[in-house]
N, C-alpha and C. Protein backbone atom coordinates (compact mmCIF):
# COMPACT_ATOMS: atom_id res chain seq x y z
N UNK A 1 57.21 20.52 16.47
CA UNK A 1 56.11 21.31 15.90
C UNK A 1 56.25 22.76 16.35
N UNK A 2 56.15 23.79 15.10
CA UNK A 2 56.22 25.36 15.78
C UNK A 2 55.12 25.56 17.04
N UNK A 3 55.28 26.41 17.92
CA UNK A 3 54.53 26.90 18.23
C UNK A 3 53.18 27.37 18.01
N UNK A 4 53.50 28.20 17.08
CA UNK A 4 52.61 29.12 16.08
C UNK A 4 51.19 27.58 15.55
N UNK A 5 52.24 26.83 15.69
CA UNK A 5 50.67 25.92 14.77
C UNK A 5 50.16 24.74 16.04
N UNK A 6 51.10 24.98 17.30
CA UNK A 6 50.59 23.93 18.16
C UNK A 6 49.53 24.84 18.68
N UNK A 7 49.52 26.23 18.46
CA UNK A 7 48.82 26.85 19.67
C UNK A 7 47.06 27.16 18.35
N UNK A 8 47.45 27.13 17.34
CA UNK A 8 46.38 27.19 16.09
C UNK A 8 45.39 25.60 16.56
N UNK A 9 46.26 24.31 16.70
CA UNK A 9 45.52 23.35 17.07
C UNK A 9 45.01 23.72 18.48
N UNK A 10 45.29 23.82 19.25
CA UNK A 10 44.84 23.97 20.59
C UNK A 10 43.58 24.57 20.38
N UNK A 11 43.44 25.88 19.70
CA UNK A 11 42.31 26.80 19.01
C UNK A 11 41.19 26.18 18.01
N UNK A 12 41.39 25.23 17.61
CA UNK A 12 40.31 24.66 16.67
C UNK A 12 40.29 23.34 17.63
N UNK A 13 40.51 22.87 18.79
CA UNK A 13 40.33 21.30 18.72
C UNK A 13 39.12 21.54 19.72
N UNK A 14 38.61 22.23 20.04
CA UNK A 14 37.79 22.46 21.05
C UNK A 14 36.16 22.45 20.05
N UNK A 15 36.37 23.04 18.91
CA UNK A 15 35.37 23.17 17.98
C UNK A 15 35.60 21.98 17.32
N UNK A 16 36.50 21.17 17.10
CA UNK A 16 36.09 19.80 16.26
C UNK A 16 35.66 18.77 17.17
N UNK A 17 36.26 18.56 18.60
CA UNK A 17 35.56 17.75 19.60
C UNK A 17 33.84 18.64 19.70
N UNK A 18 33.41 19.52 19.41
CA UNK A 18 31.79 19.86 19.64
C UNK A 18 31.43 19.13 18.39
N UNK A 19 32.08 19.42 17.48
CA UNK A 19 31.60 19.12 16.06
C UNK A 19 31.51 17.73 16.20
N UNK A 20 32.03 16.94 16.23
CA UNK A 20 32.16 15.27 16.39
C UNK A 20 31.19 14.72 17.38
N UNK A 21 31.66 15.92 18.32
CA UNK A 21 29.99 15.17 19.53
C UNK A 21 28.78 15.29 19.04
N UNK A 22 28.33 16.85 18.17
CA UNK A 22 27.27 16.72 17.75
C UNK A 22 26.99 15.64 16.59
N UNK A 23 28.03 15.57 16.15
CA UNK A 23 27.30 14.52 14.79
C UNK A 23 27.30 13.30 15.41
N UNK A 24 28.07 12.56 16.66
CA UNK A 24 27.47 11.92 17.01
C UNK A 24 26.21 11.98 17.38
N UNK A 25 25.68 13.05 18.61
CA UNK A 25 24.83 12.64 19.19
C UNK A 25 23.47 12.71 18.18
N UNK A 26 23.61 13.95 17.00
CA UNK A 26 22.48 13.47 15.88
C UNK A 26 22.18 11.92 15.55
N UNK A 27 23.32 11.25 15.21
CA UNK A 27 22.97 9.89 14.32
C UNK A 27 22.17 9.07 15.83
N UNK A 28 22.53 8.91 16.86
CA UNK A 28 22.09 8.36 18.02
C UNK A 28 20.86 8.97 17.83
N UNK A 29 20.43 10.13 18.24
CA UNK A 29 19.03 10.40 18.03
C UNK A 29 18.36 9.94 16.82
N UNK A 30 18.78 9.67 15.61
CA UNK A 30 18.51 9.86 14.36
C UNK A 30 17.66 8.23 14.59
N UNK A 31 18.51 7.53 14.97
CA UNK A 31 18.86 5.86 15.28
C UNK A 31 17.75 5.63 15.99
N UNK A 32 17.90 6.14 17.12
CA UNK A 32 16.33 6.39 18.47
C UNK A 32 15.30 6.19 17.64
N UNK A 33 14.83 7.60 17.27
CA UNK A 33 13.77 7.96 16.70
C UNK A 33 13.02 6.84 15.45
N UNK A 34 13.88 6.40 14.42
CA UNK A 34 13.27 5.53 13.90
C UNK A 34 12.93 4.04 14.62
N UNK A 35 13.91 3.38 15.20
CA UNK A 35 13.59 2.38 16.63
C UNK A 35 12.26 2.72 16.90
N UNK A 36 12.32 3.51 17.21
CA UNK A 36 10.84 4.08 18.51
C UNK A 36 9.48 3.88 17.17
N UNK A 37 10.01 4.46 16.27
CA UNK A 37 8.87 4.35 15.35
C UNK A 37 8.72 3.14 14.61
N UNK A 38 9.70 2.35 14.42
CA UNK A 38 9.18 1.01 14.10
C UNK A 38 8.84 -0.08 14.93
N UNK A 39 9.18 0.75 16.29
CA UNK A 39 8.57 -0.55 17.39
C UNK A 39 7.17 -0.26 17.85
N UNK A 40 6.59 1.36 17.41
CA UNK A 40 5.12 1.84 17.85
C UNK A 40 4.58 2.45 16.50
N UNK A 41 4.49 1.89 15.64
CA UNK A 41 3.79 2.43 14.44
C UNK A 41 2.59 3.63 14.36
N UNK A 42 1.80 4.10 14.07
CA UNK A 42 1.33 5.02 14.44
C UNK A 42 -0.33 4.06 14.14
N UNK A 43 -1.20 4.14 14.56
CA UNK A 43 -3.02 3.20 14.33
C UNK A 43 -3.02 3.03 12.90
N UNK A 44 -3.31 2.93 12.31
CA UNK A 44 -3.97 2.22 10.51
C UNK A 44 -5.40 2.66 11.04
N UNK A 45 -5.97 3.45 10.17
CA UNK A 45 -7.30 4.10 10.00
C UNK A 45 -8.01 3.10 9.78
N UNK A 46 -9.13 2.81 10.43
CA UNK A 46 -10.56 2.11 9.89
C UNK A 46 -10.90 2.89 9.32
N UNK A 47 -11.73 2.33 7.96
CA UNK A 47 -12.09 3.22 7.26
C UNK A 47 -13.72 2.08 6.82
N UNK A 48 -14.83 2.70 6.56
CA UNK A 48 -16.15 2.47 6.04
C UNK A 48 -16.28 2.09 4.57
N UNK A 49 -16.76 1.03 3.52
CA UNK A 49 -16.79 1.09 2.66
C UNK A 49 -17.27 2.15 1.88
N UNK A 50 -17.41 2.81 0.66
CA UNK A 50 -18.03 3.87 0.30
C UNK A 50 -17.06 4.97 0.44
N UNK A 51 -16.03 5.02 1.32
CA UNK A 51 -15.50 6.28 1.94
C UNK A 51 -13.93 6.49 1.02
N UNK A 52 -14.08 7.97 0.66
CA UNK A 52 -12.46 7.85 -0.41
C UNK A 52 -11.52 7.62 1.00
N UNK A 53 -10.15 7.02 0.27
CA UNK A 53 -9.08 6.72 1.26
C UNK A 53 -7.99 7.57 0.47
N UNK A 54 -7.52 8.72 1.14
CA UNK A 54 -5.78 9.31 0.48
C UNK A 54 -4.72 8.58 0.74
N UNK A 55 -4.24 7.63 -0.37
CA UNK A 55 -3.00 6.65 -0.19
C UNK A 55 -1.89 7.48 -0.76
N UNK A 56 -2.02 8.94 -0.69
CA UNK A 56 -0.90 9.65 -1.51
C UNK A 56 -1.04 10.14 -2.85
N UNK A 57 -0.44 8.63 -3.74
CA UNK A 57 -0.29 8.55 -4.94
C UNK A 57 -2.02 8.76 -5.70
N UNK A 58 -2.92 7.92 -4.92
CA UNK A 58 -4.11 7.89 -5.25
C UNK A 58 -5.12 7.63 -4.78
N UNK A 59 -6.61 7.66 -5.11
CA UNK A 59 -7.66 8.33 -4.33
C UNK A 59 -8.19 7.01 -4.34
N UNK A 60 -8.85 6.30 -3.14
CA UNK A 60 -9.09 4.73 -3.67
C UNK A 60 -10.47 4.81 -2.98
N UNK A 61 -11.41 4.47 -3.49
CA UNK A 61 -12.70 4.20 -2.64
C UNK A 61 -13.34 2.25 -2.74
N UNK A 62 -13.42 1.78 -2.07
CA UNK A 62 -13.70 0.35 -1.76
C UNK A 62 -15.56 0.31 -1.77
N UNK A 63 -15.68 0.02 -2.76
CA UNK A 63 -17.71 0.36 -2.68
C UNK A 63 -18.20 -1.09 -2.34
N UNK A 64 -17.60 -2.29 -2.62
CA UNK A 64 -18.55 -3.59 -2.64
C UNK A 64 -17.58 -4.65 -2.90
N UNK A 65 -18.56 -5.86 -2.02
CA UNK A 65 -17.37 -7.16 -2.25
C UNK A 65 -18.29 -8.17 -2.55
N UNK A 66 -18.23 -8.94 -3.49
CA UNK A 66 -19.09 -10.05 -3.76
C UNK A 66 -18.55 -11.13 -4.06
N UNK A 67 -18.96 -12.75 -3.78
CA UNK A 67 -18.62 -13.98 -4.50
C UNK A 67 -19.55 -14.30 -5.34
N UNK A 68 -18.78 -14.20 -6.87
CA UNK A 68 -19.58 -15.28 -8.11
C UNK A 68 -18.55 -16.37 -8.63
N UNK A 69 -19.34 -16.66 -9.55
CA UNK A 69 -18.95 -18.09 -10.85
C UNK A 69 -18.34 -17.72 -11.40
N UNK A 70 -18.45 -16.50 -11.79
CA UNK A 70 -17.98 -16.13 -13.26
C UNK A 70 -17.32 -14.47 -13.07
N UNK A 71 -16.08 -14.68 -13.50
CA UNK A 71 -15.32 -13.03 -13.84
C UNK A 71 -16.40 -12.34 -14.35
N UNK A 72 -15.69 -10.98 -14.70
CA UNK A 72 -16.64 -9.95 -15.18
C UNK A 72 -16.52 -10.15 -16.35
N UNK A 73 -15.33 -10.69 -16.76
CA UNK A 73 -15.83 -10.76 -18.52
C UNK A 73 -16.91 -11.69 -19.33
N UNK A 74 -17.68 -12.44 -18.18
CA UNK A 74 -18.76 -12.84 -18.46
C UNK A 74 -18.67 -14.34 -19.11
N UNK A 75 -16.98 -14.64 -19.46
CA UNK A 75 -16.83 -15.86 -19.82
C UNK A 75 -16.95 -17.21 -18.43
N UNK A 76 -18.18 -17.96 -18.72
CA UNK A 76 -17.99 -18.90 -17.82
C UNK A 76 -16.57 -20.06 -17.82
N UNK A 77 -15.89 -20.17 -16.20
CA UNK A 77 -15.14 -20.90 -16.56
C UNK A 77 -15.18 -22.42 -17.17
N UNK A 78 -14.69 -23.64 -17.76
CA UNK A 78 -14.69 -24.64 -17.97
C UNK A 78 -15.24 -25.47 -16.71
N UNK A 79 -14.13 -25.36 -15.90
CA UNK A 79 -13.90 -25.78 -14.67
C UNK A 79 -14.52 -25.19 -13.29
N UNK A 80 -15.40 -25.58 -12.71
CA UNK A 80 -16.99 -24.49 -11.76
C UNK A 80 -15.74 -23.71 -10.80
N UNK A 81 -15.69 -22.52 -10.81
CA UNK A 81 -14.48 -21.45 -9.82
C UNK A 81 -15.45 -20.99 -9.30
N UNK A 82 -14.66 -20.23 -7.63
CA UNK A 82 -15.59 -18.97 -7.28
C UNK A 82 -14.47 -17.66 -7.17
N UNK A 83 -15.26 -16.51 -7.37
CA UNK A 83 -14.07 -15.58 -7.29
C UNK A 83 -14.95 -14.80 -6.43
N UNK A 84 -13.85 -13.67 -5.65
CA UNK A 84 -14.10 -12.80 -4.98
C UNK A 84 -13.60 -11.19 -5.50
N UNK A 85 -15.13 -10.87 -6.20
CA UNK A 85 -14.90 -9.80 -6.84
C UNK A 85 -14.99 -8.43 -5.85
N UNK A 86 -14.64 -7.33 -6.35
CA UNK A 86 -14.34 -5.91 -5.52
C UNK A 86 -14.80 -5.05 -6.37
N UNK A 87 -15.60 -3.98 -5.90
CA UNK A 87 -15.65 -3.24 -7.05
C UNK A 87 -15.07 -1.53 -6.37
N UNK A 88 -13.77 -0.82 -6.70
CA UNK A 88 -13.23 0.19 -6.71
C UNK A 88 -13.22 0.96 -7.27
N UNK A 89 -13.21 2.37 -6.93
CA UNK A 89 -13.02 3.66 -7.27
C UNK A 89 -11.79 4.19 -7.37
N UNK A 90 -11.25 4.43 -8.37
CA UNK A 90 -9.31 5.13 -8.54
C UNK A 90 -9.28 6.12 -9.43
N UNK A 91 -8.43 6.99 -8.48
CA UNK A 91 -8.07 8.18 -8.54
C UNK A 91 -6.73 8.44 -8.81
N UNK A 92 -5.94 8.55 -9.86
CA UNK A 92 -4.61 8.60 -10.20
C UNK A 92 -3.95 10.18 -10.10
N UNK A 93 -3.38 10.36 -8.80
CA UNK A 93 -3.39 12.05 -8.53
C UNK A 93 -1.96 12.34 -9.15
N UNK A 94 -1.06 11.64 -9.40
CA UNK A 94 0.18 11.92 -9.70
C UNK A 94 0.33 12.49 -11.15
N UNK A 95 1.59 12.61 -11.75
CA UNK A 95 1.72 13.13 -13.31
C UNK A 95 1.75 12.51 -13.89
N UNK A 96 2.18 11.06 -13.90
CA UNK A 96 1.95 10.08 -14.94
C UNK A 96 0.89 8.83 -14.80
N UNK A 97 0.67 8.74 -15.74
CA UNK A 97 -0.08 7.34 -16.20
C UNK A 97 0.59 5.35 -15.14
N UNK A 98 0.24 5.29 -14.57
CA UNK A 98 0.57 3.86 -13.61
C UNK A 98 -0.14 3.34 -13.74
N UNK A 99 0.57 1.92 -13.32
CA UNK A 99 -0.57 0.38 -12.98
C UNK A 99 -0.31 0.21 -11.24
N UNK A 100 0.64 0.96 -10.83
CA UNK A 100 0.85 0.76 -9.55
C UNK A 100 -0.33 0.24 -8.58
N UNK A 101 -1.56 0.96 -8.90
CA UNK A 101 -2.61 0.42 -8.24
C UNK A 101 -2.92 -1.00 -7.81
N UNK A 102 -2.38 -2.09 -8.57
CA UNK A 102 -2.43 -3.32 -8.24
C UNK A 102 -1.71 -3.68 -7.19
N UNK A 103 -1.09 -2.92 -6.77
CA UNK A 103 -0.25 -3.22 -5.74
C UNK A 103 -0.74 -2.56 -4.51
N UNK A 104 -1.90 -1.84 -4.51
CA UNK A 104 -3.06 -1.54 -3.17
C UNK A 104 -3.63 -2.03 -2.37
N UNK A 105 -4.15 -2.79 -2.93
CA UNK A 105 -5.19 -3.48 -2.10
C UNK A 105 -4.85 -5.12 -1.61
N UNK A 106 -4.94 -5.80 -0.47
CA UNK A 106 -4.48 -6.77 -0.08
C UNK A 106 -5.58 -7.20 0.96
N UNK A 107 -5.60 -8.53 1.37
CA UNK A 107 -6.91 -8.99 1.84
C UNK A 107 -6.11 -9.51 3.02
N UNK A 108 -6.58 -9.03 4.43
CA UNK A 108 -6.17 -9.72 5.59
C UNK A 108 -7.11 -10.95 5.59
N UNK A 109 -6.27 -12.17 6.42
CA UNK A 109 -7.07 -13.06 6.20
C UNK A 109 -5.97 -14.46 7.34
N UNK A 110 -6.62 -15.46 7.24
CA UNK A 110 -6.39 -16.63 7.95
C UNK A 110 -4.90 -17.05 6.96
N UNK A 111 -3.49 -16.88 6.89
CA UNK A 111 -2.46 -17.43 6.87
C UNK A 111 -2.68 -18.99 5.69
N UNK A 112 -3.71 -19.45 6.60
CA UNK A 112 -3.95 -20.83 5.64
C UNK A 112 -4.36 -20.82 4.11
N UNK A 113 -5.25 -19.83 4.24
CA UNK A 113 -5.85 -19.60 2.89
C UNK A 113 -4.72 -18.91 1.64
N UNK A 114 -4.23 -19.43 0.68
CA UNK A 114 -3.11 -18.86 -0.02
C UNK A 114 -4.20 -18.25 -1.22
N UNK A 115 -4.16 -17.47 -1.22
CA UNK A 115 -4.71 -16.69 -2.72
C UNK A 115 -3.73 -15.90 -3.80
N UNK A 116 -3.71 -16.42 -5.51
CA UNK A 116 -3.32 -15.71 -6.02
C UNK A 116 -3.12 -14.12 -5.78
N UNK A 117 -2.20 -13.70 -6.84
CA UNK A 117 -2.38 -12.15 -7.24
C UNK A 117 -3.89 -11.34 -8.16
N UNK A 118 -4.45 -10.77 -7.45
CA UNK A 118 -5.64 -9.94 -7.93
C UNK A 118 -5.76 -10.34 -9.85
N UNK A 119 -6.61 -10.09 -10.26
CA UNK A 119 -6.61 -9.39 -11.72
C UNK A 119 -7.75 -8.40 -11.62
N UNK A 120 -7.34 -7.09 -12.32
CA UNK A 120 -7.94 -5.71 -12.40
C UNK A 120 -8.86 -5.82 -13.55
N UNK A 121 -10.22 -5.68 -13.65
CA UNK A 121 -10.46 -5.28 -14.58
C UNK A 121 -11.50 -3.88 -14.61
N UNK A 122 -11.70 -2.89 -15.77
CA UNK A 122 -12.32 -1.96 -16.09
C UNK A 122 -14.06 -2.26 -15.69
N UNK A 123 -14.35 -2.07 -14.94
CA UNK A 123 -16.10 -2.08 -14.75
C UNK A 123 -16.62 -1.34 -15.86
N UNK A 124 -16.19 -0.97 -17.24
CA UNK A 124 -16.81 0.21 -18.40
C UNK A 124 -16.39 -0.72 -19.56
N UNK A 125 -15.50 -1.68 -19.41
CA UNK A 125 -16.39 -2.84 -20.86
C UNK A 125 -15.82 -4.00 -20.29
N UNK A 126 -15.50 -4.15 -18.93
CA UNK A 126 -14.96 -5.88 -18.06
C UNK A 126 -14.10 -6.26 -18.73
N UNK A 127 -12.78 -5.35 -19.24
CA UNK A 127 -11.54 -6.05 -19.87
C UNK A 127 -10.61 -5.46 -18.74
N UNK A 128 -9.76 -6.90 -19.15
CA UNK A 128 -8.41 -6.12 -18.18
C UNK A 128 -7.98 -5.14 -18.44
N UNK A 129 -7.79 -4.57 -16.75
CA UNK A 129 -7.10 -3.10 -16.75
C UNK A 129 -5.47 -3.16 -17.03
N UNK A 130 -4.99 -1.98 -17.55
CA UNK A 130 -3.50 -2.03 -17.90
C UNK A 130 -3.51 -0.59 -16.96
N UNK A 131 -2.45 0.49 -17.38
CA UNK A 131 -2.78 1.73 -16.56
C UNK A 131 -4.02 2.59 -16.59
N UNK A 132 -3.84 3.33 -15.54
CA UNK A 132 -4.53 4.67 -15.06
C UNK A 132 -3.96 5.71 -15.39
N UNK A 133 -4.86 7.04 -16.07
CA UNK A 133 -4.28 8.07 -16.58
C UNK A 133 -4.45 9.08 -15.37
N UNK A 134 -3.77 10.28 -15.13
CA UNK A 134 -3.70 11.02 -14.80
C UNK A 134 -5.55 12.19 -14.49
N UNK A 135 -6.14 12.39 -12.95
CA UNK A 135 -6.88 12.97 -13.58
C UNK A 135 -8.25 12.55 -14.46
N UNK A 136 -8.36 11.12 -14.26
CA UNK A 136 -9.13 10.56 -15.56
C UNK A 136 -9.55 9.38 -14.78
N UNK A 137 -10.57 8.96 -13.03
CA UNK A 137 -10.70 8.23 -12.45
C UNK A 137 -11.68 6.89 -12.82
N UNK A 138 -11.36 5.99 -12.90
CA UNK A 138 -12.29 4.81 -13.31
C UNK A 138 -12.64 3.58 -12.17
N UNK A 139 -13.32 3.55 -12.61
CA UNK A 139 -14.26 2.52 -11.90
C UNK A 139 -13.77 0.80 -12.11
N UNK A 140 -13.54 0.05 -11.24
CA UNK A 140 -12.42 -1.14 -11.39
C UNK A 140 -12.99 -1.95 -10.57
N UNK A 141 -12.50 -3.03 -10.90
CA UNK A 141 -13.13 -4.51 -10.31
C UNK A 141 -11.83 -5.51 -9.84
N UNK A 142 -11.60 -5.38 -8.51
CA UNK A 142 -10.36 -6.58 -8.33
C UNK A 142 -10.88 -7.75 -8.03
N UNK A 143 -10.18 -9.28 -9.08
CA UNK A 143 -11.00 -10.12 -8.77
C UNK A 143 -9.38 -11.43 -8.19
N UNK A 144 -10.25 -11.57 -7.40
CA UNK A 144 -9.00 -13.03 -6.51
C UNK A 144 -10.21 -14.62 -6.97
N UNK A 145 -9.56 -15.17 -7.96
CA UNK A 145 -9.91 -16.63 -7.52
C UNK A 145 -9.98 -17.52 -6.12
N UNK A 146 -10.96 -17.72 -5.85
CA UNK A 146 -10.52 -18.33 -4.50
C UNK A 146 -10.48 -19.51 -4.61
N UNK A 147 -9.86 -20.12 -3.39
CA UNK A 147 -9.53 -21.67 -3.77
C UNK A 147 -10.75 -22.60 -3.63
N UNK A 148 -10.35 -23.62 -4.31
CA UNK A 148 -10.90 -24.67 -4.53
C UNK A 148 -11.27 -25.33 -2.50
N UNK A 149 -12.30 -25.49 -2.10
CA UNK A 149 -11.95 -26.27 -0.83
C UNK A 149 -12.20 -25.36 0.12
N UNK A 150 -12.12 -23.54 0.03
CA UNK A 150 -11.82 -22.71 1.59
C UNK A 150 -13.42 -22.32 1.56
N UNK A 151 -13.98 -22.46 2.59
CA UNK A 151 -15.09 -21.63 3.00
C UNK A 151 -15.23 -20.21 1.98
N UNK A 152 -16.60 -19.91 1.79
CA UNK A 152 -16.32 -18.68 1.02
C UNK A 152 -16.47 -17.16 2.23
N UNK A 153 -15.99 -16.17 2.57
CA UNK A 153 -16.19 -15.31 3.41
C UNK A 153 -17.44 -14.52 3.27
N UNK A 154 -18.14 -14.45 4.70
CA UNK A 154 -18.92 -13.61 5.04
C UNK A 154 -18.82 -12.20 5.10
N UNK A 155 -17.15 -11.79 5.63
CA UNK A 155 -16.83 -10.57 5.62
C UNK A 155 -15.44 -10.60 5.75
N UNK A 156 -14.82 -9.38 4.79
CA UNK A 156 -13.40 -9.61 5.11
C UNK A 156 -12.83 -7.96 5.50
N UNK A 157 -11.43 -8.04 5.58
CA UNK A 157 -10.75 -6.63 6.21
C UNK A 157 -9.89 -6.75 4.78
N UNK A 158 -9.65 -5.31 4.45
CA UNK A 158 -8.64 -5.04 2.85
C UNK A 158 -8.22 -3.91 3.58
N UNK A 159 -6.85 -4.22 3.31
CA UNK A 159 -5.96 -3.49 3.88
C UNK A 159 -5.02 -2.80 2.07
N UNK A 160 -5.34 -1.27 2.52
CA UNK A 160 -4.63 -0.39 1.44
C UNK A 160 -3.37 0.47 1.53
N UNK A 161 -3.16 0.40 0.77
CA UNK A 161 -1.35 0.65 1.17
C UNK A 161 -0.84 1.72 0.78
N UNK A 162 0.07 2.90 1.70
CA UNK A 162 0.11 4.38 1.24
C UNK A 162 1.37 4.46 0.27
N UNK A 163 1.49 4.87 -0.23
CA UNK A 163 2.73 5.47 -1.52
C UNK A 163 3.27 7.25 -1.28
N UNK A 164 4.30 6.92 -1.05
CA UNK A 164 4.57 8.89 -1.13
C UNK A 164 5.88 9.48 -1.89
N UNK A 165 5.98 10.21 -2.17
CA UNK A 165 6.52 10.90 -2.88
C UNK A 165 7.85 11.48 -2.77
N UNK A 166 8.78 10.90 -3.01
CA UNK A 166 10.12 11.49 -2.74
C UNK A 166 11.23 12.19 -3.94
N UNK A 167 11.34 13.47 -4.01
CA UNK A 167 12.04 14.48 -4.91
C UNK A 167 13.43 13.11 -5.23
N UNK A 168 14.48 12.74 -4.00
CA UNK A 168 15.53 12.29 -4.15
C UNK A 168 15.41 10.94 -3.50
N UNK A 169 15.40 9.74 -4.36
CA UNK A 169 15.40 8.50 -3.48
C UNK A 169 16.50 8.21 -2.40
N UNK A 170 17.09 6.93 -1.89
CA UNK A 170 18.22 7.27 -0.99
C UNK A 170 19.44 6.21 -1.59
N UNK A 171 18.77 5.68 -2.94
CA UNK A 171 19.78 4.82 -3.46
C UNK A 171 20.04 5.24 -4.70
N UNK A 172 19.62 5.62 -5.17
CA UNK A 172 19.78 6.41 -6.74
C UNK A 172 19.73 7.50 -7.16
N UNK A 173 19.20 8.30 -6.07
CA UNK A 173 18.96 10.15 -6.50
C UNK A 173 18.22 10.47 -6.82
N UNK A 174 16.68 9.31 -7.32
CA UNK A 174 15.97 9.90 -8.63
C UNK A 174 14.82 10.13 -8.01
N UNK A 175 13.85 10.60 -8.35
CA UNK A 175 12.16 11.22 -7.88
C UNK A 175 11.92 9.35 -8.43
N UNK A 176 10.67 9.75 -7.44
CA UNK A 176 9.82 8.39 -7.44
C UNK A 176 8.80 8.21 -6.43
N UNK A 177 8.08 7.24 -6.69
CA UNK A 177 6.84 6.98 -5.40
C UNK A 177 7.23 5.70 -4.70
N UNK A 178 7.03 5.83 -3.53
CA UNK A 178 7.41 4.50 -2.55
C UNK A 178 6.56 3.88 -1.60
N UNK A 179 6.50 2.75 -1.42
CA UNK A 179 5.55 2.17 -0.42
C UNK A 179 6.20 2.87 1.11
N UNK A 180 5.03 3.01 1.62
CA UNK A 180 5.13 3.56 3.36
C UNK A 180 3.88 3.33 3.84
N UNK A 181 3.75 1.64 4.14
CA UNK A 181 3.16 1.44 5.09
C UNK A 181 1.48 1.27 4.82
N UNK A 182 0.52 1.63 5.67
CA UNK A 182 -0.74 1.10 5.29
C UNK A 182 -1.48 2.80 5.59
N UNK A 183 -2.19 2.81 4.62
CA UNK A 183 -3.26 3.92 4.71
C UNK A 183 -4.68 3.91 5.19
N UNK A 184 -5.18 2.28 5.12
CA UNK A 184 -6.33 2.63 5.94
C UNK A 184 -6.76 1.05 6.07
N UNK A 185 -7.89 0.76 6.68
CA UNK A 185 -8.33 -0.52 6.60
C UNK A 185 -9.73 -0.49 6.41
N UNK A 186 -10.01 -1.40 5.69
CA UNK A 186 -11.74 -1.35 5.38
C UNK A 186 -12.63 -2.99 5.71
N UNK A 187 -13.28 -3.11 6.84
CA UNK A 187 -13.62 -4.14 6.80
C UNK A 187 -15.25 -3.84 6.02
N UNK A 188 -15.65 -5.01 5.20
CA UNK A 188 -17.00 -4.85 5.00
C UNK A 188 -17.49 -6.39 4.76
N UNK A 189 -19.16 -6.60 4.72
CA UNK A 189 -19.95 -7.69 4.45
C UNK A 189 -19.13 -8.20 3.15
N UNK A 190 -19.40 -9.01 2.66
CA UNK A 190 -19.65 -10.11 1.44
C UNK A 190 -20.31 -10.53 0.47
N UNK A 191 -21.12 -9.90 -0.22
CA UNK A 191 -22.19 -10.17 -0.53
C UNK A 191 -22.45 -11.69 -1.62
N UNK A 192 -23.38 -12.03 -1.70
CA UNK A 192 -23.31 -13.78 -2.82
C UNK A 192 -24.01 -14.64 -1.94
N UNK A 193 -23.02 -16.01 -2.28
CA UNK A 193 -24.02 -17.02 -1.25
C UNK A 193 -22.93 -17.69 -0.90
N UNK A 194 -22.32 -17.02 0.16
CA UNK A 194 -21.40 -17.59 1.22
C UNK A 194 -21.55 -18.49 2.01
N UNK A 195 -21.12 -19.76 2.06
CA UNK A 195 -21.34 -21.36 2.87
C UNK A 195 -20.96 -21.21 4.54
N UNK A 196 -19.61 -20.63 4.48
CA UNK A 196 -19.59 -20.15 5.93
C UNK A 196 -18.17 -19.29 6.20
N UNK A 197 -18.39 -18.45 7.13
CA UNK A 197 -17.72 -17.64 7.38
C UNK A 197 -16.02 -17.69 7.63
N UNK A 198 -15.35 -16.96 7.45
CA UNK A 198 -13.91 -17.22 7.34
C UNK A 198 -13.59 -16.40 8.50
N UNK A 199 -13.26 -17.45 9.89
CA UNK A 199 -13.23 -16.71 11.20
C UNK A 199 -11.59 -16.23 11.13
């Protein structure tokens, strides 16, 4: 090897060993830092019924929880059900029109008890909800059949879930909204004629 280019390496290897250490020691920190944060999450807000919650994507307020007979569409079932209706406030802050909202709200609860997926409906003529427009907040009713057999609850905890906003995803490149985690928690009463409490 000339000279001329052993003594050129000698001159840059000092800056690619910094360079290599630092990008190591970034990804190690990089590595740390999320560790640390998924082993200490940061509190989940209690939050009061009545009270708006910022999940990001949208503005959610939790006003009331009741057990009846009968959905809101007023059709009695065949078969005697009880459901556990919700009645919500949504706020669609983003640019487009979503149903994402169904994917908010979730009911902490006893493991044993298996409950369907929600159905949404419009509290402004009790038909099912499809999307939310932009800007244009409505008033909504999530209703869970409950089972046949479980105690009906006195009071439960609904846990709401934050969405945020990313220009570049990390698998595709593209803008989009993503689940991150929980935005707040709301325990409240029950209202109806609850048999006994769901400890």
């Amino acid at each position: 090897m000339p000279i001329a280019r052993r003594s050129k390496l000698k001159r840059r290897l000092p800056a690619m060993l910094v360079t290599g250490i630092g990008g190591m020691v970034a990804a190690a920190v990089s590595f740390a830092t999320a560790v640390y944060e998924a082993a200490n999450p940061a509190p989940v807000e209690l939050v009061k019924k009545d009270e708006p919650i910022d999940t990001g994507r949208w503005l959610v307020t939790i006003n009331n929880a009741s057990m009846a007979a009968v959905p809101p569409t007023g059709t009695k079932p065949v078969d005697a059900k009880r459901f556990l209706t919700v009645d919500l406030e949504l706020d669609n802050r983003s640019a487009a029109t979503s149903n994402a909202f169904m994917r908010l709200i979730s009911i902490e609860m006893l493991p044993s008890i298996k409950l369907p997926e929600p159905v949404y409906y419009l509290a402004r003529d009790k038909w099912i909800a499809s999307a939310i427009n932009p800007g244009m907040p409505e008033k909504v009713i999530a209703v869970w059949e409950w089972p046949e057999g479980s105690p009906s609850p006195k009071a439960l905890r609904f846990s709401v879930a934050k969405q945020i906003y990313k220009p570049r995803d990390n698998l595709y490149g593209a803008p989009g909204w993503f689940e991150d985690g929980k935005a707040a928690i709301v325990e409240m009463a029950v209202s109806g004629q609850p048999d006994e409490a769901v400890q």
